[in-house]
C-alpha atoms as a PDB file:
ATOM      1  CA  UNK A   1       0.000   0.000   0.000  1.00  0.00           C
ATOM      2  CA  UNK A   2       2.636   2.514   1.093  1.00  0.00           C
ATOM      3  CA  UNK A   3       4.309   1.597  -2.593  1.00  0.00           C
ATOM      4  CA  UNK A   4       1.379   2.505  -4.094  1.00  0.00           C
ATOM      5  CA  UNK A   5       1.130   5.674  -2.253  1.00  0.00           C
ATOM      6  CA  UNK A   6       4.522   6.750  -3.041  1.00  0.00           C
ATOM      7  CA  UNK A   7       3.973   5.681  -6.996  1.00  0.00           C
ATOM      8  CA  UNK A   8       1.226   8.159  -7.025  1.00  0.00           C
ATOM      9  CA  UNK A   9       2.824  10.482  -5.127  1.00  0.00           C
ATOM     10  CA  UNK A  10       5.714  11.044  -7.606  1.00  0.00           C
ATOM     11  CA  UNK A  11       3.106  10.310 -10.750  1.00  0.00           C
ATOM     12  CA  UNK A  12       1.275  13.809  -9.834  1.00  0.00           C
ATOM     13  CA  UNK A  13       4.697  15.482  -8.958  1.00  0.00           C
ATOM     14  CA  UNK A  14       5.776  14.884 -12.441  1.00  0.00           C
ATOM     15  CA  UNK A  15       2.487  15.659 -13.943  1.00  0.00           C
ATOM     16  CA  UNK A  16       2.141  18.980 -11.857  1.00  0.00           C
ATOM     17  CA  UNK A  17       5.853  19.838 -12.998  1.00  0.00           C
ATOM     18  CA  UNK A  18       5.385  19.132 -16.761  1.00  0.00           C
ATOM     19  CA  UNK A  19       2.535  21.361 -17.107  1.00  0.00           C
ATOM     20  CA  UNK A  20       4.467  24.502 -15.856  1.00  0.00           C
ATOM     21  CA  UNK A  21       6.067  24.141 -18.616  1.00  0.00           C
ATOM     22  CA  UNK A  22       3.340  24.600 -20.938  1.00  0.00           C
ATOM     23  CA  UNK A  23       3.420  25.592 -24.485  1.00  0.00           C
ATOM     24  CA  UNK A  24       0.983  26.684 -26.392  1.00  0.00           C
ATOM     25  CA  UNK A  25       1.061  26.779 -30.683  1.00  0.00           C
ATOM     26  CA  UNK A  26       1.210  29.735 -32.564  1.00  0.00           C
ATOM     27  CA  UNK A  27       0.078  30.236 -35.773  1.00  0.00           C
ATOM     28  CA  UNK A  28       1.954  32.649 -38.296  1.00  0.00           C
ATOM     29  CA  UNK A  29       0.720  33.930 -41.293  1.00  0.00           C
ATOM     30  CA  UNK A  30       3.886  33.836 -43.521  1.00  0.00           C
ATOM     31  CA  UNK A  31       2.788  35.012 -47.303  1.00  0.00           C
ATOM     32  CA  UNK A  32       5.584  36.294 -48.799  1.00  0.00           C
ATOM     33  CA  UNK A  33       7.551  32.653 -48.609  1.00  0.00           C
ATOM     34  CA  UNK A  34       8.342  31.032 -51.974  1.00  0.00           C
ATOM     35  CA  UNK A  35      10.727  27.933 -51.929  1.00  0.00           C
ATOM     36  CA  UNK A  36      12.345  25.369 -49.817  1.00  0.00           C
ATOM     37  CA  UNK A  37      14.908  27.569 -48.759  1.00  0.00           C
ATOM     38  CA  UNK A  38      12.919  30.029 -47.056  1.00  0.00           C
ATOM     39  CA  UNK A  39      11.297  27.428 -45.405  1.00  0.00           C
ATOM     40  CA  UNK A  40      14.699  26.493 -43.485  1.00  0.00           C
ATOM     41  CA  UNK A  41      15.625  29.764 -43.395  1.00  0.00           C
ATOM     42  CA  UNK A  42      12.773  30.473 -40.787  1.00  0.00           C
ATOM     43  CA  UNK A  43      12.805  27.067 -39.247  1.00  0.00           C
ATOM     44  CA  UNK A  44      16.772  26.999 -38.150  1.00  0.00           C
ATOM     45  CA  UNK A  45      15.870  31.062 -37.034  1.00  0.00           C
ATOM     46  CA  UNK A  46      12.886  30.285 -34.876  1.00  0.00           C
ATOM     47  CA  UNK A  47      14.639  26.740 -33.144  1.00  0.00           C
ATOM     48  CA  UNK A  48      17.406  29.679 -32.006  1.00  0.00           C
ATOM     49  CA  UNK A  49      15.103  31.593 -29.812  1.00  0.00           C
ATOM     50  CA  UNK A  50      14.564  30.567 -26.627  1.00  0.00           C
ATOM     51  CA  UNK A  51      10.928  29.008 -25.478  1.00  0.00           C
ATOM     52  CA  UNK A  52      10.276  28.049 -29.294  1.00  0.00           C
ATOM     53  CA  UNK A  53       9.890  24.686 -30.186  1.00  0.00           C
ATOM     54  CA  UNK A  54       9.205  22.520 -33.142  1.00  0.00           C
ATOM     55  CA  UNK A  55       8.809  25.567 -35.996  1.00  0.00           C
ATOM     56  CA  UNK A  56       7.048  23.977 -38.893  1.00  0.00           C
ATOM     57  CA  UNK A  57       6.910  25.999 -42.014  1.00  0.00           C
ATOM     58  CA  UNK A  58       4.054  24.724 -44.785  1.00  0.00           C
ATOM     59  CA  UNK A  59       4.790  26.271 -48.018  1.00  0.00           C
ATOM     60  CA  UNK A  60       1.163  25.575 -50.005  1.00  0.00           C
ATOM     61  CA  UNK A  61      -0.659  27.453 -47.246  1.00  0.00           C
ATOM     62  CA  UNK A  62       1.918  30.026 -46.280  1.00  0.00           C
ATOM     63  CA  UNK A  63       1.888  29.276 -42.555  1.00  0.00           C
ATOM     64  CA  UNK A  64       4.399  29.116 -39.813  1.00  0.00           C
ATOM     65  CA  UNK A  65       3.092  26.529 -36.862  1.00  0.00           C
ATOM     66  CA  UNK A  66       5.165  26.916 -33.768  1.00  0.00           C
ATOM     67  CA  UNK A  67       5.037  25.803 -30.044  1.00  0.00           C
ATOM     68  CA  UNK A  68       6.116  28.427 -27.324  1.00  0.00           C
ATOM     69  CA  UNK A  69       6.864  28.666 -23.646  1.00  0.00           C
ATOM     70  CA  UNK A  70       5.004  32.390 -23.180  1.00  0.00           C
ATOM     71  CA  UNK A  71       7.192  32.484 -19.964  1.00  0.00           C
ATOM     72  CA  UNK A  72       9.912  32.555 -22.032  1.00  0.00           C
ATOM     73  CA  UNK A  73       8.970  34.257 -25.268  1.00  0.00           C
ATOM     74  CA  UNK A  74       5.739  36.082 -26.566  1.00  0.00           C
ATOM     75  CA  UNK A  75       3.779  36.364 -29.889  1.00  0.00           C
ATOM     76  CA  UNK A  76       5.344  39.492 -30.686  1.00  0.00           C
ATOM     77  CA  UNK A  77       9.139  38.893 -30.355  1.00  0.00           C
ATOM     78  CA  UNK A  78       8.198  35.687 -32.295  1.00  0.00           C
ATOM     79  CA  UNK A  79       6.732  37.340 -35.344  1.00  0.00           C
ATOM     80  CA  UNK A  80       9.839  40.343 -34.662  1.00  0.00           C
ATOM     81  CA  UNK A  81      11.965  37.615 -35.286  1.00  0.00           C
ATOM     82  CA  UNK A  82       9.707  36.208 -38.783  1.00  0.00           C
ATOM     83  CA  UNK A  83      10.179  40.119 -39.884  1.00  0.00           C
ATOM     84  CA  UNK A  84      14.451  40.024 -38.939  1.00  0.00           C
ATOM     85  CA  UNK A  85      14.988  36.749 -41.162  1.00  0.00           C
ATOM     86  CA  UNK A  86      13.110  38.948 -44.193  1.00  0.00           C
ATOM     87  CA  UNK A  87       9.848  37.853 -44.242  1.00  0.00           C
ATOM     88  CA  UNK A  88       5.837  38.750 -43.522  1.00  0.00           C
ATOM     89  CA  UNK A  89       4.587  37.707 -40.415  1.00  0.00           C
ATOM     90  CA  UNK A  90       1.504  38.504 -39.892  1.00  0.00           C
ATOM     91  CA  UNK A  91       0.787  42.407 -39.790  1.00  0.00           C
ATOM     92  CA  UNK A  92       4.068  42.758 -39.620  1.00  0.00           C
ATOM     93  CA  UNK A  93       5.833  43.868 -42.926  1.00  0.00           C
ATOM     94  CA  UNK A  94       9.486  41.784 -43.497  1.00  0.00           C
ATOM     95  CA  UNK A  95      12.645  44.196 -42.356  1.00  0.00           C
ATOM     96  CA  UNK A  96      13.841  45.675 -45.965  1.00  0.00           C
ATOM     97  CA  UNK A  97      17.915  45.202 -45.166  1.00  0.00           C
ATOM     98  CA  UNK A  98      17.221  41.723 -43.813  1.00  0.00           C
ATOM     99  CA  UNK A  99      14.719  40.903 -46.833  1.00  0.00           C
ATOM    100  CA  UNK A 100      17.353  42.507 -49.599  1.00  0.00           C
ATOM    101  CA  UNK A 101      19.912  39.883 -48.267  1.00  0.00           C
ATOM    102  CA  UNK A 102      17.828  36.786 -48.952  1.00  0.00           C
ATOM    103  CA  UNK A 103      18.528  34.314 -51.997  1.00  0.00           C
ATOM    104  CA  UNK A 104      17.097  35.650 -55.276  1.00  0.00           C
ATOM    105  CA  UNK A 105      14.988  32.557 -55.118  1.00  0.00           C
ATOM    106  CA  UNK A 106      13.614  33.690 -51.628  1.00  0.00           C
ATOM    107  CA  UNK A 107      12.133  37.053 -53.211  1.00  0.00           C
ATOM    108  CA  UNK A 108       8.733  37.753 -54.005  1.00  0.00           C
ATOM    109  CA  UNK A 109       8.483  36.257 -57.559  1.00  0.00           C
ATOM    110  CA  UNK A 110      11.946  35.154 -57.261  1.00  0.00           C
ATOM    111  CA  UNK A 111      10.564  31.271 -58.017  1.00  0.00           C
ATOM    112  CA  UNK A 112       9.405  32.584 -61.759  1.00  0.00           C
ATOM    113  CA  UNK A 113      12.998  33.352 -62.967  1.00  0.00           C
ATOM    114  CA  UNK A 114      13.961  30.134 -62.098  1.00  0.00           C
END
C-alpha cells in the first residue's frame, strides 16, 4: 500500500511539474515565402530563440506553426523575429535590409525566374 502511495505520489509530482512548462502553438501567417529555402531559413531562425519549439513551415498554405513557452517568449518577439529573417509575419511587414539579403529565389516572384 505505502508503494502505491509513493507511486502516485511522484506520478502527480511529475504531472504537476510538466505542465508549468506549458506551451501553447502559434500560428503565423507567412505570405511572402516562396521555396524550400525560405522554409529552413525560418525554421533553423525560430529553433534559435529561446521558449520556441518545433517551428514547422508549410509552403502551399503560407503558414508558420510553432510551439512556445510564453514564460519565455511572446507572440510578438516571435513574429519580430519572422520580420528580422526577411519575411511577412503577420501584420508585420518583413525588415527591408534583412529581406534585400535573402537568396534571389527567396524574393517575391523570385521562383518565376527560375
Amino acid at each position: 500500500m505505502k508503494n502505491r502511495i509513493f507511486m502516485l505520489a511522484i506520478f502527480f509530482s511529475i504531472f504537476m511539474i510538466g505542465c508549468n512548462n506549458a506551451s501553447e502553438e502559434m500560428v503565423i501567417n507567412t505570405p511572402t515565402i516562396q521555396c524550400g529555402m525560405c522554409q529552413k531559413i525560418i525554421e533553423v531562425g525560430l529553433a534559435k530563440i529561446d521558449g520556441v519549439s518545433n517551428p514547422r513551415v508549410d509552403l502551399k498554405t503560407k503558414k508558420t506553426v510553432l510551439l512556445y513557452n510564453p514564460e519565455k517568449t511572446n507572440v510578438k518577439l516571435i513574429e519580430k523575429a519572422v520580420s528580422d529573417l526577411g519575411y511577412q509575419a503577420n501584420d508585420l511587414q518583413a525588415n527591408s535590409t534583412s529581406y534585400a539579403e535573402l537568396p534571389d529565389c527567396c524574393k517575391i516572384g523570385g521562383m518565376d525566374k527560375l
